[in-house]
C-alpha atoms as a PDB file:
ATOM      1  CA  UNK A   1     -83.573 -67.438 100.219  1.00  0.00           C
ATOM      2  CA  UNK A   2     -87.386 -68.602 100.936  1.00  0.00           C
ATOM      3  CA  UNK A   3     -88.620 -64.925 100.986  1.00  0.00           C
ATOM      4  CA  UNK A   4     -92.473 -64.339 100.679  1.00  0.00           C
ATOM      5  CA  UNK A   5     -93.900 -61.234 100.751  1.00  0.00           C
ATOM      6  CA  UNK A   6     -97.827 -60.702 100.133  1.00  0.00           C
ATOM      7  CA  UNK A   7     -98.961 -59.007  97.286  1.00  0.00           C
ATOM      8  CA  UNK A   8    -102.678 -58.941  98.940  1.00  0.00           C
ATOM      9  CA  UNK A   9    -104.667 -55.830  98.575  1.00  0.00           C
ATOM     10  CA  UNK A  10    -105.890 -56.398 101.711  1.00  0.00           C
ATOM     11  CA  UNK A  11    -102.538 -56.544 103.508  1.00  0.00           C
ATOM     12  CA  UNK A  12    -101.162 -53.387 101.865  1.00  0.00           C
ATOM     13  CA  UNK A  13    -104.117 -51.325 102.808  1.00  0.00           C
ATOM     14  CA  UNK A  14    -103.869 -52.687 106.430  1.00  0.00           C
ATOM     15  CA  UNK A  15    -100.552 -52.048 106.900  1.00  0.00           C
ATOM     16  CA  UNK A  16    -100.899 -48.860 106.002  1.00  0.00           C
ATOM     17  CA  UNK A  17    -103.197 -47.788 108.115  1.00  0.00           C
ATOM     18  CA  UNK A  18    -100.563 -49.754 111.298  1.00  0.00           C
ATOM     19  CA  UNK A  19     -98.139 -47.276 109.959  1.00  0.00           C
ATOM     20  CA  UNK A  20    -100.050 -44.363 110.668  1.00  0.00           C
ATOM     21  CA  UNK A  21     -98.423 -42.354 113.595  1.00  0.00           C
ATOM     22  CA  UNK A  22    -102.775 -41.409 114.057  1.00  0.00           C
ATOM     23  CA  UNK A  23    -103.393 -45.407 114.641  1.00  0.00           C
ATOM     24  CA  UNK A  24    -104.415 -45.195 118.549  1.00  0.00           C
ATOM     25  CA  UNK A  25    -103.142 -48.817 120.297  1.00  0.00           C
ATOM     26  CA  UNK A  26    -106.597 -50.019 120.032  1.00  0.00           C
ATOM     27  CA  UNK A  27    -107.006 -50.159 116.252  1.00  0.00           C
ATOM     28  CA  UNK A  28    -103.432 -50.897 116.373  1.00  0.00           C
ATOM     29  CA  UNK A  29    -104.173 -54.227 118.153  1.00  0.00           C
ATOM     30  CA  UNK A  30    -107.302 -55.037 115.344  1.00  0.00           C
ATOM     31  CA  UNK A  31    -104.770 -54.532 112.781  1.00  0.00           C
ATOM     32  CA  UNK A  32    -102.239 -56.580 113.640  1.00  0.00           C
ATOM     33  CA  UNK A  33    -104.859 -59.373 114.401  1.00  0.00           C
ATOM     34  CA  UNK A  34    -106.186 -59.180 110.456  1.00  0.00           C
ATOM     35  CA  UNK A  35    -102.889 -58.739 109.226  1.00  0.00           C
ATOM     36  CA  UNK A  36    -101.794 -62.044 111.242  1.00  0.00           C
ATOM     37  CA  UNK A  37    -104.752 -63.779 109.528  1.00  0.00           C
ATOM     38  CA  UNK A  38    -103.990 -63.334 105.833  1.00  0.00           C
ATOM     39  CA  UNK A  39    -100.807 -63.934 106.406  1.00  0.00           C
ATOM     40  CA  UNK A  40    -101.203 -66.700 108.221  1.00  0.00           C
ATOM     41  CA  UNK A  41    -103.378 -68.152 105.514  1.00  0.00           C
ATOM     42  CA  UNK A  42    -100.591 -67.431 102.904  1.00  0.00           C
ATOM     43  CA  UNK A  43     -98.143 -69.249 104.803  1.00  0.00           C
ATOM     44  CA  UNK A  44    -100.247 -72.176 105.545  1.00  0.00           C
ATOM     45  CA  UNK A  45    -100.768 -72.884 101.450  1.00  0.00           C
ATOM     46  CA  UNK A  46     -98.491 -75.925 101.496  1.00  0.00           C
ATOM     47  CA  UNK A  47     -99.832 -77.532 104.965  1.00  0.00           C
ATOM     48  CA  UNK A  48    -100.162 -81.272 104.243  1.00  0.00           C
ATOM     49  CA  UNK A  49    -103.840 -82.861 103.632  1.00  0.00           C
ATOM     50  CA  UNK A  50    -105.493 -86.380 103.963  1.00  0.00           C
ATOM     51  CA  UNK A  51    -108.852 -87.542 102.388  1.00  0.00           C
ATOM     52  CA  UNK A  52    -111.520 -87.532 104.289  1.00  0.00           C
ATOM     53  CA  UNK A  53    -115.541 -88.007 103.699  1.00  0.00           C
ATOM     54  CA  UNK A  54    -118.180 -86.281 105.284  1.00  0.00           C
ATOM     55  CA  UNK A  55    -122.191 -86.125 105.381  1.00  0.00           C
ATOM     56  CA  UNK A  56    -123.941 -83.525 103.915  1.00  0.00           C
ATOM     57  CA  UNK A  57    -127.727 -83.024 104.114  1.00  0.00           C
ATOM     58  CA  UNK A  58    -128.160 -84.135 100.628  1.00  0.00           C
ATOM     59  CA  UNK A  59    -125.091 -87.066 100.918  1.00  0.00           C
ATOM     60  CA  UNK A  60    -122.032 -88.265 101.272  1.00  0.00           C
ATOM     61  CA  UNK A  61    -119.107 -86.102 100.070  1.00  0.00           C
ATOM     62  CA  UNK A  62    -115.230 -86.458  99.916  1.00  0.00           C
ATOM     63  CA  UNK A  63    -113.193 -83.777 101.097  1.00  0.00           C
ATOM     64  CA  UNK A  64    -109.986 -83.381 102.618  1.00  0.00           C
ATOM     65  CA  UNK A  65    -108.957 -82.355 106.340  1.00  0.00           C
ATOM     66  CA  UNK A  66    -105.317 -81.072 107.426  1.00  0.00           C
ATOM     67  CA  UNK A  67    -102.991 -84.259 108.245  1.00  0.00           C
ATOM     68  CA  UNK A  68    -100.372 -81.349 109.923  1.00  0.00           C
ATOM     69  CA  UNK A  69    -100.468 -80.670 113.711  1.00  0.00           C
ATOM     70  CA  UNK A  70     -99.196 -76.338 113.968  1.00  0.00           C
ATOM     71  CA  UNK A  71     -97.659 -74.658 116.780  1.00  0.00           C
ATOM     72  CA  UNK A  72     -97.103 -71.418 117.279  1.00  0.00           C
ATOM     73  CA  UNK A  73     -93.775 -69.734 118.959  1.00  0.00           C
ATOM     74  CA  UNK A  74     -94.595 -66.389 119.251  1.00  0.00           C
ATOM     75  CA  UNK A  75     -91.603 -64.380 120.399  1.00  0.00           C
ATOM     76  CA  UNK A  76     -92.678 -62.238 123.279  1.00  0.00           C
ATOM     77  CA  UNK A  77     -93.980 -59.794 124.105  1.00  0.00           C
ATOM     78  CA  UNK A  78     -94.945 -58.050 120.343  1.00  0.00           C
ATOM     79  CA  UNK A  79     -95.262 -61.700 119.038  1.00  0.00           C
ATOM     80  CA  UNK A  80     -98.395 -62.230 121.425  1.00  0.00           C
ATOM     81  CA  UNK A  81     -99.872 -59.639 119.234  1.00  0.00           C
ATOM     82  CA  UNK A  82    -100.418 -61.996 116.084  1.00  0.00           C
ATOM     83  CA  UNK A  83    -101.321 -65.171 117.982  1.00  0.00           C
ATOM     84  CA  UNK A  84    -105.085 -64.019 118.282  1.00  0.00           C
ATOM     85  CA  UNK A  85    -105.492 -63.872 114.544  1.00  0.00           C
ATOM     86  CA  UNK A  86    -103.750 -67.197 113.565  1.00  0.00           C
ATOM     87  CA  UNK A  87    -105.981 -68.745 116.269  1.00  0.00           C
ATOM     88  CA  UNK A  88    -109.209 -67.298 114.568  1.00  0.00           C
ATOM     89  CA  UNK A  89    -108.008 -69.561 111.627  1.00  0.00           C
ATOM     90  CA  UNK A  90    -106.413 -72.309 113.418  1.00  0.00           C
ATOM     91  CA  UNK A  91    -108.373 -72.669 116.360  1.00  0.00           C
ATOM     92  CA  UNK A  92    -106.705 -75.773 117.815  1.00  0.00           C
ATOM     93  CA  UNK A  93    -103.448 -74.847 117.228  1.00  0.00           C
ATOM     94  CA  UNK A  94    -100.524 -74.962 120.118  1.00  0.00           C
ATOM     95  CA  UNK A  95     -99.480 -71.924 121.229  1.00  0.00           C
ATOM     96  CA  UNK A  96     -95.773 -71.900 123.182  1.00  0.00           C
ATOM     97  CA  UNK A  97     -94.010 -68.668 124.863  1.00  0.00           C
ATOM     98  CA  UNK A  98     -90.141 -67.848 124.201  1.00  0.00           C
ATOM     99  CA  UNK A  99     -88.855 -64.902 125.512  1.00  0.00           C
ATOM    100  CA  UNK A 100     -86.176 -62.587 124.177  1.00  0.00           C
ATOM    101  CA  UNK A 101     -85.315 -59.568 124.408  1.00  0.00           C
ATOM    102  CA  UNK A 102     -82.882 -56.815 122.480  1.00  0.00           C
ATOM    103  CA  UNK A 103     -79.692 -55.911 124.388  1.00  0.00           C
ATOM    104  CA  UNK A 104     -80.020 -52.262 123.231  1.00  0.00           C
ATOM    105  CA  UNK A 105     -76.119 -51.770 123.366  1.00  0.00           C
ATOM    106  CA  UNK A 106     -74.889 -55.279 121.483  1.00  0.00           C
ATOM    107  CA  UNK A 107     -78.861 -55.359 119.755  1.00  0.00           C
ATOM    108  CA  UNK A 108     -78.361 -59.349 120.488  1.00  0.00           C
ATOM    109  CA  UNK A 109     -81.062 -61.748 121.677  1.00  0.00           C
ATOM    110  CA  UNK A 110     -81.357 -62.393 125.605  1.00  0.00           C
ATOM    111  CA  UNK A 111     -83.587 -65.447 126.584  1.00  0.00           C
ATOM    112  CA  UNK A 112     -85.325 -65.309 129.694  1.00  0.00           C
ATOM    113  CA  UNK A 113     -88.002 -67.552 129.112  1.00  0.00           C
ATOM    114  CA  UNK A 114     -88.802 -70.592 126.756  1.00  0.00           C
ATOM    115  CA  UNK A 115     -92.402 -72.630 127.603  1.00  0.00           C
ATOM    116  CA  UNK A 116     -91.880 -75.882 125.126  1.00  0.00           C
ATOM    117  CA  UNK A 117     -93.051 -79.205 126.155  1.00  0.00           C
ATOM    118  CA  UNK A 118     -89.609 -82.099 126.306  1.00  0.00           C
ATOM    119  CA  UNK A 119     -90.408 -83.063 123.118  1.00  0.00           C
ATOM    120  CA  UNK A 120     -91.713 -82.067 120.106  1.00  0.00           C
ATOM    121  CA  UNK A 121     -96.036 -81.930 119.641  1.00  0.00           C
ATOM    122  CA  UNK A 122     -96.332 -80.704 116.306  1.00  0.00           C
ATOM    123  CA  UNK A 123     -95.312 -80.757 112.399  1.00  0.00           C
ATOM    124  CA  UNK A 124     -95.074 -77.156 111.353  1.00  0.00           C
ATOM    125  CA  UNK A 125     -93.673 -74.266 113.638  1.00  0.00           C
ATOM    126  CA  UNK A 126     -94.753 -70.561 113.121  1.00  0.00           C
ATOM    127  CA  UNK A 127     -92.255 -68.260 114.582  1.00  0.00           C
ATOM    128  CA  UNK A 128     -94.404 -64.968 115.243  1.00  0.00           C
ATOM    129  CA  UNK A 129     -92.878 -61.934 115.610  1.00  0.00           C
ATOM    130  CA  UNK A 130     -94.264 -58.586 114.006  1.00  0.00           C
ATOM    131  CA  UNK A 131     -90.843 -57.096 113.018  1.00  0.00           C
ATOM    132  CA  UNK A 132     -87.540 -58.832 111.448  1.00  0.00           C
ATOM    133  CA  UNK A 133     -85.023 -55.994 112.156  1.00  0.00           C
ATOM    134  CA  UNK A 134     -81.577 -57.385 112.865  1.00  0.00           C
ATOM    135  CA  UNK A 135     -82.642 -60.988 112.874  1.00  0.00           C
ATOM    136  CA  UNK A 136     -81.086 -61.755 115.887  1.00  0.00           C
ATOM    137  CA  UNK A 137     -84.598 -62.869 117.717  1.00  0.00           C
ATOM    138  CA  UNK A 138     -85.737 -64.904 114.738  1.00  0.00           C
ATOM    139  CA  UNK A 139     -82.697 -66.476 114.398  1.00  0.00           C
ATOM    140  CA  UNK A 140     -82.035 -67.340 117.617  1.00  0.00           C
ATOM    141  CA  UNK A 141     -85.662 -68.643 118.120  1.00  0.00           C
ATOM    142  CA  UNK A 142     -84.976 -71.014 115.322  1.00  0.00           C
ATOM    143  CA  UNK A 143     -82.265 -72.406 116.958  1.00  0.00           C
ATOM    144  CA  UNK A 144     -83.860 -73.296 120.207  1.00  0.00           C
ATOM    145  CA  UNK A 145     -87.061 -75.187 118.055  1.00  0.00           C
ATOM    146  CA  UNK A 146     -84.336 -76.834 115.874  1.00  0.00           C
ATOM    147  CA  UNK A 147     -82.238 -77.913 119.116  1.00  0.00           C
ATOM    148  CA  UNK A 148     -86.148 -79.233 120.488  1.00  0.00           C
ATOM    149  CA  UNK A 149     -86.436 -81.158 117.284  1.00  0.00           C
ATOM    150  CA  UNK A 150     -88.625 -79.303 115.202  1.00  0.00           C
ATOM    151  CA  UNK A 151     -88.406 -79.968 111.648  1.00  0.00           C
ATOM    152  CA  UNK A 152     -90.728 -77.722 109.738  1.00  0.00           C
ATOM    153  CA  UNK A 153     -90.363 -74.447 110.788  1.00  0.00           C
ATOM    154  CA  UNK A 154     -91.615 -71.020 109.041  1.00  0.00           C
ATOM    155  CA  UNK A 155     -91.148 -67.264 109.776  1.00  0.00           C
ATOM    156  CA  UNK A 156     -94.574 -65.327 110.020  1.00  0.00           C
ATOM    157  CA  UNK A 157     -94.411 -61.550 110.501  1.00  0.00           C
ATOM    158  CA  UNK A 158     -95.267 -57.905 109.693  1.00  0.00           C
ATOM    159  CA  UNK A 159     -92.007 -56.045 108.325  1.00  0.00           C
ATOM    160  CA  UNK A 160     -88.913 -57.130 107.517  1.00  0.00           C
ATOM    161  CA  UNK A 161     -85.196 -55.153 106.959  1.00  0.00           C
ATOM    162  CA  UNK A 162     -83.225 -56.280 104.221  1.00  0.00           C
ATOM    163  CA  UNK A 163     -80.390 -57.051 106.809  1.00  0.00           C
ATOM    164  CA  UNK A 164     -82.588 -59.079 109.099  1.00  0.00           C
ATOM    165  CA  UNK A 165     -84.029 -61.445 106.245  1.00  0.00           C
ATOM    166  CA  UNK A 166     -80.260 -61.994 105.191  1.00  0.00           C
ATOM    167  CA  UNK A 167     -79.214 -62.575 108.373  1.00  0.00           C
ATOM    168  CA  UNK A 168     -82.092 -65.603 108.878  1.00  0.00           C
ATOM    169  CA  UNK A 169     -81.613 -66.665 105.636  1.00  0.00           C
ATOM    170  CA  UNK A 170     -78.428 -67.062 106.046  1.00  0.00           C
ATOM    171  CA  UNK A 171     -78.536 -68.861 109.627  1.00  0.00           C
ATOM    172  CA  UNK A 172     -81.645 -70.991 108.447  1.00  0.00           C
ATOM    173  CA  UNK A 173     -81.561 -71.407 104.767  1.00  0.00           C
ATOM    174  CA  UNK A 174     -84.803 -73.768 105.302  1.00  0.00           C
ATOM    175  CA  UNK A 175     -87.105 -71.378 107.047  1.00  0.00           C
ATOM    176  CA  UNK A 176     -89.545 -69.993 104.882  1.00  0.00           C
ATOM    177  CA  UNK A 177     -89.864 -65.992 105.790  1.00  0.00           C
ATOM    178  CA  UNK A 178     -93.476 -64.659 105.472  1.00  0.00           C
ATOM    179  CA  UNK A 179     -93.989 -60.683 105.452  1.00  0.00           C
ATOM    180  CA  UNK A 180     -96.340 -57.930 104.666  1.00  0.00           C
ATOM    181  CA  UNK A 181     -93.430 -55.901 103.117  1.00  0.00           C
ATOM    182  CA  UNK A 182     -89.501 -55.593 102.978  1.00  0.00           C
ATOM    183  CA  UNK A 183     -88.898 -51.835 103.913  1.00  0.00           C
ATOM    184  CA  UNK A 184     -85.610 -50.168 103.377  1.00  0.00           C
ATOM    185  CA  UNK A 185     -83.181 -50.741 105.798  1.00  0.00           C
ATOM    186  CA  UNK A 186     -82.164 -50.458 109.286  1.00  0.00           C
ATOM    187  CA  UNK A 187     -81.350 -47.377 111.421  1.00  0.00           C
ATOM    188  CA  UNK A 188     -77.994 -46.554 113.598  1.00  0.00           C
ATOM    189  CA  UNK A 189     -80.015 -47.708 116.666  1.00  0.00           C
ATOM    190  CA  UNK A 190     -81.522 -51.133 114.742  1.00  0.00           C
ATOM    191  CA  UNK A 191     -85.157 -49.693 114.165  1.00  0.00           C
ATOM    192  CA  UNK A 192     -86.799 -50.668 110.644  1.00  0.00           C
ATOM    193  CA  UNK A 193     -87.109 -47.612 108.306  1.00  0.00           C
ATOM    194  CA  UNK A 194     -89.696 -46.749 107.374  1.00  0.00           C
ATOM    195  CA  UNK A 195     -90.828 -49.129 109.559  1.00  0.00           C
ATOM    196  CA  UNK A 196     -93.689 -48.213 112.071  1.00  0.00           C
ATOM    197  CA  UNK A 197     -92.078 -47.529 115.751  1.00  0.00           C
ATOM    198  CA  UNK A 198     -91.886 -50.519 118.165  1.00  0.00           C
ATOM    199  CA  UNK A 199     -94.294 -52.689 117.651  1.00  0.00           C
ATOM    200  CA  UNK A 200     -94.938 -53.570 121.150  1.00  0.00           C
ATOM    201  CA  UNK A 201     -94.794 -50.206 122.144  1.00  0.00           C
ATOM    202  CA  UNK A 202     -97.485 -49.526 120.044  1.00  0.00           C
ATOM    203  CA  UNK A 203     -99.335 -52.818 120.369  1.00  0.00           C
ATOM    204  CA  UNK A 204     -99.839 -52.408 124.123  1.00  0.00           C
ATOM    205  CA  UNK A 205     -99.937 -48.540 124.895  1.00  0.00           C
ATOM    206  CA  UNK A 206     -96.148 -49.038 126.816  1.00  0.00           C
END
């Protein structure tokens, strides 16, 4: 299991204030766009470099510049919510749409829409989605960037259930899972607890 969860000050006193039921969906939106940052930068630590040299005003300097090409496969709609933040770091990274939703009686994955190019564009593949609750989204996600041809693929989100990150860890034992914190468990309806509502709910005002 390739779970990461952030020990960043920063991050815990962020998501604490997104848990607040007194968050309004504006400062709901901000948050998730600072926590997709730092996390973003935590999951990016290993992102392959090559040498490069630049001018300075007082010379010539050797540095090094990302040799990695990153997409990002947000999984709509609450995934769109952490793309902004990623992109303040990244700023030329790809951004592709999948679409899935929860069946709220089986709580499985339902594709209606998926936006990738015929082949693959990229090295690394963040799969963005705010909440890991049954893992059935992330999982299936995976799948279709695996069945594109993706090889490096990582999870980047928000909260995560026990159940979920054992259910993509053990569908996708290479997928490195990135999270602001592992909460308790899952409810009789599939919600994260303590968790912090629906996330796209929330994000949007819906």
């Amino acid at each position: 299991m390739q779970l990461h969860v952030s020990s960043h000050p920063l991050v815990k006193h962020k998501l604490t204030l997104l848990r607040d039921t007194a968050t309004d969906h504006r400062k709901f939106r901000e948050l998730v766009r600072e926590l997709a940052l730092l996390l973003c930068y935590e999951a990016t630590q290993d992102l392959q470099l090559k040498p490069a040299t630049v001018n300075t005003p007082m010379g010539e300097a050797n540095g090094w510049e990302a040799s990695e090409i990153v997409g990002l496969a947000p999984i709509m709609r609450a995934g769109l919510g952490l793309v902004d933040g990623i992109q303040e770091l990244l700023p030329s990274v790809q951004v592709w749409h999948i679409g899935l939703y929860r069946d709220e009686e089986t709580l499985r994955p339902v594709e209606y829409y998926n936006k990738l190019p015929a082949s693959p564009t990229v090295q690394v593949c963040l799969v963005l989605d705010p909440m890991l609750a049954t893992g059935g989204s992330a999982i299936a996600t995976v799948d279709i960037l695996k069945r594109w041809g993706a090889q490096r693929i990582k999870y980047v989100g928000i909260l995560a259930a026990p159940e979920g990150v054992e259910a993509l860890s053990a569908a996708h034992p290479n997928v490195p899972i990135h999270i602001a914190e592992l909460d308790e468990r899952l409810n009789d309806i599939g919600f994260i607890v303590p968790g912090l509502g629906d996330a796209g709910d929330r994000m949007f005002g819906t």
